[in-house]
Protein backbone atom coordinates (compact mmCIF):
# COMPACT_ATOMS: atom_id res chain seq x y z
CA UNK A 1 -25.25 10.21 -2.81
CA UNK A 2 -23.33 9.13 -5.70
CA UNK A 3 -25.78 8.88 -9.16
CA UNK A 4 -25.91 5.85 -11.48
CA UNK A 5 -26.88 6.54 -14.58
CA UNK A 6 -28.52 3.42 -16.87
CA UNK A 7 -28.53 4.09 -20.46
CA UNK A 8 -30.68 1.79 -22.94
CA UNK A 9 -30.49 0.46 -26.15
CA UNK A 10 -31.67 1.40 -29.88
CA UNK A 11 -35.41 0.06 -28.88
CA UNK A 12 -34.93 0.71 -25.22
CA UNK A 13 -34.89 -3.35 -24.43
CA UNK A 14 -32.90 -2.54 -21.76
CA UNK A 15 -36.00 -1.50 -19.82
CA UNK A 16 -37.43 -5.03 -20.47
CA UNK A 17 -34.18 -7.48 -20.01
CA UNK A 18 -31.46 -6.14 -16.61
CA UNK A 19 -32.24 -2.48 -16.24
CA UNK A 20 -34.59 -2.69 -13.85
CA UNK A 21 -32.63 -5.35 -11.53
CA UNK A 22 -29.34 -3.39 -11.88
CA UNK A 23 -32.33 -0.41 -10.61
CA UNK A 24 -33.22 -2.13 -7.65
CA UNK A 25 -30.53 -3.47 -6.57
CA UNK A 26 -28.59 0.21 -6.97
CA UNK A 27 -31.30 1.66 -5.06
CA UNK A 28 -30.88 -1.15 -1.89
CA UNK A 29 -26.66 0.20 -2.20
CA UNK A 30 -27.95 3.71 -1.91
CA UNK A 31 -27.50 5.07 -5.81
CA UNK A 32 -29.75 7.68 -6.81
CA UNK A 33 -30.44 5.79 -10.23
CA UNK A 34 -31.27 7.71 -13.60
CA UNK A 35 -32.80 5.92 -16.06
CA UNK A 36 -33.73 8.23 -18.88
CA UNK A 37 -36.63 7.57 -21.13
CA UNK A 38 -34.53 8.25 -25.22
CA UNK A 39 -36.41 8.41 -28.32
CA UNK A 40 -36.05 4.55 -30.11
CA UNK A 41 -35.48 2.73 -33.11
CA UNK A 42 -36.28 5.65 -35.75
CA UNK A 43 -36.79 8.71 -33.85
CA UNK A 44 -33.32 8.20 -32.15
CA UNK A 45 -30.90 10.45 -32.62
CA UNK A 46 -27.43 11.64 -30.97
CA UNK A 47 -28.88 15.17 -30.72
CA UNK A 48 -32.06 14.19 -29.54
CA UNK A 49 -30.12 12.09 -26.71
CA UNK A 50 -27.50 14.61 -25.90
CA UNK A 51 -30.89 16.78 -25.62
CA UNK A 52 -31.94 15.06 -22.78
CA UNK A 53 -28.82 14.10 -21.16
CA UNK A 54 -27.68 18.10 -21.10
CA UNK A 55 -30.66 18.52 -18.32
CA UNK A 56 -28.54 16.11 -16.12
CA UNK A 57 -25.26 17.73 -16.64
CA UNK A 58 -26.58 21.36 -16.24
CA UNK A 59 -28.38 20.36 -13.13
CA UNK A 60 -25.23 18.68 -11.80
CA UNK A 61 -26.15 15.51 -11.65
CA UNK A 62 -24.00 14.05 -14.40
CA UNK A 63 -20.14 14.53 -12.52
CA UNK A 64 -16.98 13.60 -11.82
CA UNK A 65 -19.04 11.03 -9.27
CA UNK A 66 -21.14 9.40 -11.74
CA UNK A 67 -21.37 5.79 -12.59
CA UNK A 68 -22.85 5.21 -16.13
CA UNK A 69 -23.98 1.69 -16.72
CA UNK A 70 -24.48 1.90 -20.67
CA UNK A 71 -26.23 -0.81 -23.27
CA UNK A 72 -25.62 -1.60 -27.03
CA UNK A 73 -26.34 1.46 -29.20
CA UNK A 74 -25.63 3.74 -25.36
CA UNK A 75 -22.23 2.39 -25.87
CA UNK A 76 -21.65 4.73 -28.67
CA UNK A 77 -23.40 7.52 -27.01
CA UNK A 78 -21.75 7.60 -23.95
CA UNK A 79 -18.38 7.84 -24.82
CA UNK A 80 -19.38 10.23 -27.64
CA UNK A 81 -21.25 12.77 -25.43
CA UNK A 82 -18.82 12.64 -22.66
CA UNK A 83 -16.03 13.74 -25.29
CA UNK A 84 -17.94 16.34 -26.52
CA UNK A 85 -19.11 17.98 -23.15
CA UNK A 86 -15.48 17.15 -21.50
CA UNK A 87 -17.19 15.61 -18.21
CA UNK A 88 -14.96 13.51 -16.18
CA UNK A 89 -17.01 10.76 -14.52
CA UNK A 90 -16.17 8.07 -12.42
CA UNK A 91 -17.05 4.66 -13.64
CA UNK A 92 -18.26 3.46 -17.35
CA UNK A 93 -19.73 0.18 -17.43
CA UNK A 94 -20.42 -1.11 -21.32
CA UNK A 95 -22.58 -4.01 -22.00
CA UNK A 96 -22.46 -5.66 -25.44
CA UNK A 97 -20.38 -2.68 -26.68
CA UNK A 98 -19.49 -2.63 -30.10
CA UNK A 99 -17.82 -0.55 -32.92
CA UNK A 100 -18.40 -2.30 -35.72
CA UNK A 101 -21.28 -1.31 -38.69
CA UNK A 102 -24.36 -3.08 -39.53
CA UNK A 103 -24.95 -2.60 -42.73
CA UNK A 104 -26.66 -5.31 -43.16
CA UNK A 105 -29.60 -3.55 -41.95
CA UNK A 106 -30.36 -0.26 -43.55
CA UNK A 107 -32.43 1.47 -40.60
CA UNK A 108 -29.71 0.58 -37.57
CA UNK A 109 -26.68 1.67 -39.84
CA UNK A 110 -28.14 5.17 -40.10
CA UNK A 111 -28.24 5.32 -36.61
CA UNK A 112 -25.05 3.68 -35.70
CA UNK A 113 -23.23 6.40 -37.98
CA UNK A 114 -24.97 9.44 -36.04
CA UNK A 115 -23.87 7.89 -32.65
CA UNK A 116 -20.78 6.11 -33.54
CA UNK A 117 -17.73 8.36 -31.51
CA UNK A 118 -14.46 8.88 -33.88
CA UNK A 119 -11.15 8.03 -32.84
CA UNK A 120 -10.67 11.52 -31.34
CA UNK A 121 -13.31 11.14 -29.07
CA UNK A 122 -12.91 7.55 -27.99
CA UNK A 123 -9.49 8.67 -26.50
CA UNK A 124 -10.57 12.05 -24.92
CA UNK A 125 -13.38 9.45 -23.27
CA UNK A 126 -10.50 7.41 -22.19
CA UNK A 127 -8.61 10.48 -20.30
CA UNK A 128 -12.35 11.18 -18.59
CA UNK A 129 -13.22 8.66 -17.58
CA UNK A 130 -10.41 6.78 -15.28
CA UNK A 131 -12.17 3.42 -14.82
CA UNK A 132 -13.91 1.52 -17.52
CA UNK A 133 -15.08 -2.05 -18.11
CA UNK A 134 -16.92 -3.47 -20.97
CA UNK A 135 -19.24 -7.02 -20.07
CA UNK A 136 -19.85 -8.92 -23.08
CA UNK A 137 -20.67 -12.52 -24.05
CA UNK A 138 -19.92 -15.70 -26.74
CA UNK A 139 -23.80 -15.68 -27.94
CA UNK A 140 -24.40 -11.89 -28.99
CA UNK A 141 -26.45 -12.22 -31.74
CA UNK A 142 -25.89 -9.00 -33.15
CA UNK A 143 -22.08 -8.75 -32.79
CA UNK A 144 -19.42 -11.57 -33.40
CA UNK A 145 -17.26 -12.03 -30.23
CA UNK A 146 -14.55 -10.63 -31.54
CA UNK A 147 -15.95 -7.48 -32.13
CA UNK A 148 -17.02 -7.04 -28.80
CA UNK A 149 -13.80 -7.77 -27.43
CA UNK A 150 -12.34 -5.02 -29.87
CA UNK A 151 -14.65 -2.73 -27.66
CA UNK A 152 -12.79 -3.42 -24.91
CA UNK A 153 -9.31 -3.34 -26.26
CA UNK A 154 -9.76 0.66 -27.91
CA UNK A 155 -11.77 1.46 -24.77
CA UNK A 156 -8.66 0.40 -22.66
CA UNK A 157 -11.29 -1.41 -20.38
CA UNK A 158 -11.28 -4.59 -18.45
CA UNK A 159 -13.20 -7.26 -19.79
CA UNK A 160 -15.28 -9.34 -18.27
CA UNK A 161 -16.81 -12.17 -20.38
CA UNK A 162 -20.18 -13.67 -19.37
CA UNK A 163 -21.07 -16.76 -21.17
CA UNK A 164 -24.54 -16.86 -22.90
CA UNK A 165 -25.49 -13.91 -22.38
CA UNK A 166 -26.39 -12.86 -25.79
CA UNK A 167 -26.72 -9.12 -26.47
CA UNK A 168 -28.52 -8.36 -23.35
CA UNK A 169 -31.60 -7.73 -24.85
CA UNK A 170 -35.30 -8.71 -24.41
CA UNK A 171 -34.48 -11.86 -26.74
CA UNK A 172 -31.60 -12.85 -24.25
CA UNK A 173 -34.04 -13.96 -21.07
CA UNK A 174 -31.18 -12.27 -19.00
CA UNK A 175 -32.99 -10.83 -15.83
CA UNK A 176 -30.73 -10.15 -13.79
CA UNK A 177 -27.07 -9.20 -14.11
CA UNK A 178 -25.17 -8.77 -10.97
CA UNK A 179 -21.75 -8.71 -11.94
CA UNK A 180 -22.52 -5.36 -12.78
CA UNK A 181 -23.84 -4.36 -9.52
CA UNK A 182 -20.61 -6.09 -8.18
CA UNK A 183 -18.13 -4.01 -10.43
CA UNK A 184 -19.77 -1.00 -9.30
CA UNK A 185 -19.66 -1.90 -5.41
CA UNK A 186 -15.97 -3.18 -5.63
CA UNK A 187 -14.98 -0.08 -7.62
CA UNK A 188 -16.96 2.53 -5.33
CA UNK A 189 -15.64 1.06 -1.88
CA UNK A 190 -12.80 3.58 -0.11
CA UNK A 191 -9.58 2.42 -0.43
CA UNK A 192 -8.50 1.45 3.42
CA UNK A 193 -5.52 2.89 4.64
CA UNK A 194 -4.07 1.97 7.93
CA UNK A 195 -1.17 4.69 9.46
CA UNK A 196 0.77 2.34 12.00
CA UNK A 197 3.05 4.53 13.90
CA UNK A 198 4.09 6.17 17.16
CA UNK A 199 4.07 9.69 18.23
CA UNK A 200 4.71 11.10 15.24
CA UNK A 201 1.64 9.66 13.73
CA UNK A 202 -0.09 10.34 16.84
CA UNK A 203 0.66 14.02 16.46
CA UNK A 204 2.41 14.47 19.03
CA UNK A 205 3.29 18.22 19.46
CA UNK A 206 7.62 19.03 20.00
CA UNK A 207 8.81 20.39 23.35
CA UNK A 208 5.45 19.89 24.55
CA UNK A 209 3.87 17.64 27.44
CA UNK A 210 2.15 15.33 25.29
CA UNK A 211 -0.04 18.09 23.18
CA UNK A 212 -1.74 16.92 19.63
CA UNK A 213 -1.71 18.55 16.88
CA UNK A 214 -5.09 19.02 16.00
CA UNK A 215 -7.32 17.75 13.03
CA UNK A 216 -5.85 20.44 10.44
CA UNK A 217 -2.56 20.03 11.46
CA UNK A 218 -1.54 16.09 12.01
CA UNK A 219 -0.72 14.23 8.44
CA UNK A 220 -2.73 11.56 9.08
CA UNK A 221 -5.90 14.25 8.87
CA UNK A 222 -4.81 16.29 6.33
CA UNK A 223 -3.82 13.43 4.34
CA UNK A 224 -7.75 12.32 4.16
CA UNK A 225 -8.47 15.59 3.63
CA UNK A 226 -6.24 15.59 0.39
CA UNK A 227 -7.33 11.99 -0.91
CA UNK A 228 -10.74 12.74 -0.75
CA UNK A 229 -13.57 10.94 -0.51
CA UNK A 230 -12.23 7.58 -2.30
CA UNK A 231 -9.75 6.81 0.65
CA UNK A 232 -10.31 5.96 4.72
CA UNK A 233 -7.40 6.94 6.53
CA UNK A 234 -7.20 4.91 9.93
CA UNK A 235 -5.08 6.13 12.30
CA UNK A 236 -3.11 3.78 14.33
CA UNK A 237 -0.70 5.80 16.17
CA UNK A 238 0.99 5.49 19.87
CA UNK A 239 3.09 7.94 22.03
CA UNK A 240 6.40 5.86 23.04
CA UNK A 241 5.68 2.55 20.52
CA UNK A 242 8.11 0.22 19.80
CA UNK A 243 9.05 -2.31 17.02
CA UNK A 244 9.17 -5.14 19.83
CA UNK A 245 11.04 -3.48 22.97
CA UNK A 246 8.94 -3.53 26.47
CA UNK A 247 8.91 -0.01 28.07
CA UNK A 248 9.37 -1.29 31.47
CA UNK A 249 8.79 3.07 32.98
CA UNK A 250 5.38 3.09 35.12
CA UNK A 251 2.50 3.98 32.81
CA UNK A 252 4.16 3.33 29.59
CA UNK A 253 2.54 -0.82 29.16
CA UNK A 254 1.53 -1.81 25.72
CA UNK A 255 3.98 -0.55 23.74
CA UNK A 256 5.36 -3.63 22.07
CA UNK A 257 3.78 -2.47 18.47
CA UNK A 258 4.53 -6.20 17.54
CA UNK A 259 1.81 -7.62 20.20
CA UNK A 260 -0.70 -5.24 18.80
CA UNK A 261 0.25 -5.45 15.03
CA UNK A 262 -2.18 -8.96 14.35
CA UNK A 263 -5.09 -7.78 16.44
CA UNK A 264 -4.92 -4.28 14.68
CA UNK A 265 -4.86 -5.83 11.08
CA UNK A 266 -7.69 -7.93 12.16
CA UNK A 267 -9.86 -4.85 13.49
CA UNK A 268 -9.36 -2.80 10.77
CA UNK A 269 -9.90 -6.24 7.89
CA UNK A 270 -10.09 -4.86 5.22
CA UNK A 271 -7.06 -2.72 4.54
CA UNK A 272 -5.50 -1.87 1.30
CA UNK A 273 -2.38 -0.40 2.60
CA UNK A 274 -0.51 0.01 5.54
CA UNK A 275 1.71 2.82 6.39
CA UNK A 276 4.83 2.03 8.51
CA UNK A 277 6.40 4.85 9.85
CA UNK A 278 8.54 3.11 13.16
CA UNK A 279 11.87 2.54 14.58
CA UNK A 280 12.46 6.05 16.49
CA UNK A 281 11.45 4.98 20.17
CA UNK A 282 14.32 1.62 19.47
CA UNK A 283 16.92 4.35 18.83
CA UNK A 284 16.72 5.09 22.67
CA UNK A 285 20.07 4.04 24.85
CA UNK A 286 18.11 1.65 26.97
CA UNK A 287 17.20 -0.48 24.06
CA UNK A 288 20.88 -0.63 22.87
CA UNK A 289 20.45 -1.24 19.15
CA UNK A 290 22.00 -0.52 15.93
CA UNK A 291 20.66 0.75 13.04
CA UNK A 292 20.59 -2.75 11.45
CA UNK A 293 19.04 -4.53 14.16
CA UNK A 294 16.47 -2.16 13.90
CA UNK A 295 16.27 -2.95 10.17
CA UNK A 296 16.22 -6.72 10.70
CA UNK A 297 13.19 -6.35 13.71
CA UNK A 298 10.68 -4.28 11.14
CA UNK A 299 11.72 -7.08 8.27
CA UNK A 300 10.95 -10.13 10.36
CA UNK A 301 8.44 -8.66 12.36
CA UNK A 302 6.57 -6.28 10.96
CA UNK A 303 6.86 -6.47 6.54
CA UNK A 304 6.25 -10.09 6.81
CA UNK A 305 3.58 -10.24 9.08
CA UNK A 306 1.64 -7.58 7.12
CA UNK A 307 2.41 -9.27 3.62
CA UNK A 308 1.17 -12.46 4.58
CA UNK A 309 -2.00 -11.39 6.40
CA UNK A 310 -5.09 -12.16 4.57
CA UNK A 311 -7.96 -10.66 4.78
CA UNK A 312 -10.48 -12.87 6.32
CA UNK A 313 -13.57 -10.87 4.45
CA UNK A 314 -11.82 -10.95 0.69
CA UNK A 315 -9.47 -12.28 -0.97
CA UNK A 316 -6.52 -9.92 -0.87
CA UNK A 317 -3.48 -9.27 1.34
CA UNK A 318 -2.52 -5.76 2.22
CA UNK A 319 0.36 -3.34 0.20
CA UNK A 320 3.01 -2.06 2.32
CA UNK A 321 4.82 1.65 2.58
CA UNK A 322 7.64 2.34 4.61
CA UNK A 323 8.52 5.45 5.96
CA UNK A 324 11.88 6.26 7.37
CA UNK A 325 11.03 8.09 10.39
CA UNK A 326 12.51 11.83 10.72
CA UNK A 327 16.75 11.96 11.78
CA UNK A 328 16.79 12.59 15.20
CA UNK A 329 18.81 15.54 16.79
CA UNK A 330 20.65 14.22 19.58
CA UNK A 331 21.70 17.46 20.48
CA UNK A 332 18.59 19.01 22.19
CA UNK A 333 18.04 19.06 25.72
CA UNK A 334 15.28 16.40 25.61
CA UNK A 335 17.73 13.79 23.92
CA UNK A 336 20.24 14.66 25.90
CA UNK A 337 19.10 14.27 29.14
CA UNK A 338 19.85 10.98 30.59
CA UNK A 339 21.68 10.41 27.29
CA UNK A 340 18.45 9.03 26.18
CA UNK A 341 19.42 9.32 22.34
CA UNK A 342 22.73 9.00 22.49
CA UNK A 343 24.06 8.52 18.81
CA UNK A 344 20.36 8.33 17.45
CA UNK A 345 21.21 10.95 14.72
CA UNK A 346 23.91 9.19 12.43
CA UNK A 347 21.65 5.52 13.37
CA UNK A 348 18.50 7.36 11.84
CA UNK A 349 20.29 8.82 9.01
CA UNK A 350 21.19 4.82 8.31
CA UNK A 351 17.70 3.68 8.64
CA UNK A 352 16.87 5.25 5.45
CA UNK A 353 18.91 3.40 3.30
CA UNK A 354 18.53 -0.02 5.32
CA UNK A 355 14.78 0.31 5.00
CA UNK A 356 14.66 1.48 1.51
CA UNK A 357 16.65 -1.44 0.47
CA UNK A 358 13.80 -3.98 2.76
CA UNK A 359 11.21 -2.36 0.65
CA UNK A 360 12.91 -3.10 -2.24
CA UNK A 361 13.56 -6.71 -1.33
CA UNK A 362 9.94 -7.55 -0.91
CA UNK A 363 8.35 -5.23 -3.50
CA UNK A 364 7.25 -2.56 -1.02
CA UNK A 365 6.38 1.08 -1.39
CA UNK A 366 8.85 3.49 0.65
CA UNK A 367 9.09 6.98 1.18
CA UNK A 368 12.75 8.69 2.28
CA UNK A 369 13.06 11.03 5.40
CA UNK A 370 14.83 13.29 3.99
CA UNK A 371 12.25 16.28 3.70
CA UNK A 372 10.80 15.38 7.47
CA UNK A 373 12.19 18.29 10.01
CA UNK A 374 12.24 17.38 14.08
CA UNK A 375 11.14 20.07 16.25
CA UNK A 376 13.04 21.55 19.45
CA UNK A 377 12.56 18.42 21.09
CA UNK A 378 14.83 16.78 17.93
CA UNK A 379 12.48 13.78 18.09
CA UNK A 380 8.60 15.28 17.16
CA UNK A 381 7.97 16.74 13.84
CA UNK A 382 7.43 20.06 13.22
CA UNK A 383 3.53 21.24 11.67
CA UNK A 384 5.24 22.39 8.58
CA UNK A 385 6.83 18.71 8.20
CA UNK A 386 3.42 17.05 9.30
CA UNK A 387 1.80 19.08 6.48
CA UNK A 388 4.88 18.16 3.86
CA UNK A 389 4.53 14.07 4.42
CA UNK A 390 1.05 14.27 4.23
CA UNK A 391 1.51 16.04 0.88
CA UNK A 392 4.41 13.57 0.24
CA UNK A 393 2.07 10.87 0.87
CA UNK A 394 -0.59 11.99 -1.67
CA UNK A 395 1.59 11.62 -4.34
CA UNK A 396 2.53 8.54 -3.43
CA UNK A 397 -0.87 6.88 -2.86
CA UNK A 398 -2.53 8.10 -6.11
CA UNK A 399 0.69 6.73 -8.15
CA UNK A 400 -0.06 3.60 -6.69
CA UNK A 401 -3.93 3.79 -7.34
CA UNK A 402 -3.51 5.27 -10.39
């Protein structure tokens, strides 16, 4: 269970104004919601808060998980304490954050200067904290706009202006606040990934009779493994698929991966990204096709078709990686018999560079096939190349998530 933390403001107003719908409605999402109780006005100080926030980090409560939903004068302390305790966390949320001084009035001055993070510490908070967003609003009557927007520009956070809102505080009337609860549910939702492929997704074992590789051993499952808790990996993978050729051999139906493509998409709504990693089963003799027909089928047929399919629960369309799938070896006994792969090894070698330039054309992601080794069948990957493109594919996925 993932912990939201909600920290209040100089006279703890908070309490009275969103905190406790933001609360509720965290609980109903299943947050385990902190809401500490901070000396106020006066008696508030940054050791006196980091006092009480310590219990939560040395109890390990306060991690690398941790949403922190913070308000006015808790929008210096956050960022402050984090810096100074090095604590990576999640998700920072700052409402009517600002960095300006008051010194207009005496008594919040004095406290703005003890909880007021330096330069040093804003950007260590920056490093720690991956995801940040700062809500703020036209009517704050303790900040000028353009203050609070400042917050959000040194923060390196995405704004999100609420009209009259004021300064979120009991004088406000503001109740209830839900874009917050929606940042949080939009940024704590797994990334969907969906692995469309063939055998070689499917794990399929080389020189066997259709053995799997098991859960520690296929790239699809060691791939989740790697991304952690943040991604779903969806595996989509099929012994003997196709781009759009009919295996017409007893048994061996429903391999058109085009027929299936739309339905899939639609099953697994929503998905981030898709994974392509196809083409090896059109290499075969009895589908008679060069390497550029092969290229032109997973253009028209599959990179469109995925780039145009909106979701029909949000408002997105999926991102697209290509995989070249591994250079066959024609010369094994398997892919020789019946001359089933007749010239498949130079035609594979091609499909690299015909499908890096398709991913290029329409602003893909692609990964090369050059590190991906075929077993004794010269068709299957080996374990030690299921475990390198699932490492390949980490690398890829957090640059683009990054």
């Amino acid at each position: 269970m993932n912990n939201l933390f909600i920290i209040h403001s100089y006279n703890a107003d908070t309490k009275e104004s969103f905190g406790p719908f933001l609360e509720n409605e965290a609980k109903k999402n299943g947050f385990n919601v902190i809401f500490p109780d901070f000396p106020i006005r006066q008696e508030a100080t940054y050791q006196k808060w980091s006092n009480i926030m310590d219990k939560y980090f040395e109890n390990g409560q306060l991690n690398e998980n941790s949403i922190i939903v913070a308000h006015s004068l808790g929008t210096h302390f956050i960022p402050k304490y984090i810096s100074d305790k090095n604590i990576e966390i999640k998700l920072y949320i700052s409402c009517a954050g600002f960095l300006n001084d008051h010194s207009g009035r005496d008594d919040l001055q004095k406290i703005v200067e003890d909880f007021k993070p330096n330069d040093k510490q804003i950007d260590s908070f920056i490093k720690l904290c991956k995801k940040r967003f700062a809500i703020y609003s036209n009517n704050d009557h303790m900040n000028p706009q353009s203050e609070l927007e400042y917050y959000a520009e040194r923060f390196n956070a995405t704004k999100v202006f609420i009209p009259n809102i004021g300064h979120l505080g009991r004088s406000s009337g503001i109740k209830e606040l839900p874009e917050v609860m929606k940042i949080i549910n939009d940024v704590n939702r797994q990334t969907r990934i969906l692995c469309y492929g063939d055998s070689n997704t499917w794990g399929y074992i080389s020189g066997t009779d259709h053995k799997r590789y098991g859960n520690n051993e296929r790239w699809t499952k060691i791939l989740s493994e790697l991304l952690g808790n943040g991604f779903e990996i969806i595996e989509e993978g099929l012994n003997s698929r196709t781009l759009i050729s009919n295996d017409t051999r007893p048994g061996k139906e429903g391999k058109n991966g085009y027929e299936y493509l739309i339905p899939c998409l639609d099953t697994h709504d929503p998905i981030d990204l898709v994974i392509i990693m196809l083409g090896t089963n059109e290499l075969k003799s009895a589908y008679n096709k060069t390497a550029q027909e092969i290229g032109t089928l997973l253009e028209q047929y599959f990179v469109k078709t995925i780039l145009n399919r909106k979701s029909q629960i949000k408002n997105s369309y999926p991102k697209l990686l290509l995989i070249a799938p591994p250079i066959v070896n024609e010369n094994t006994i398997y892919c020789k018999e019946n001359d089933k792969y007749l010239g498949a090894t130079q035609k594979s070698k091609d499909l690299n560079n015909i499908y890096k330039s398709i991913a290029e054309k329409y602003d893909c992601y692609f990964l090369e096939n050059k590190d991906l080794k075929t077993g004794i069948d010269g068709v299957h990957l080996t374990k030690e190349s299921h475990k390198k493109l699932a490492e390949l594919l980490e690398n890829k996925i957090k640059q683009i998530y990054e």
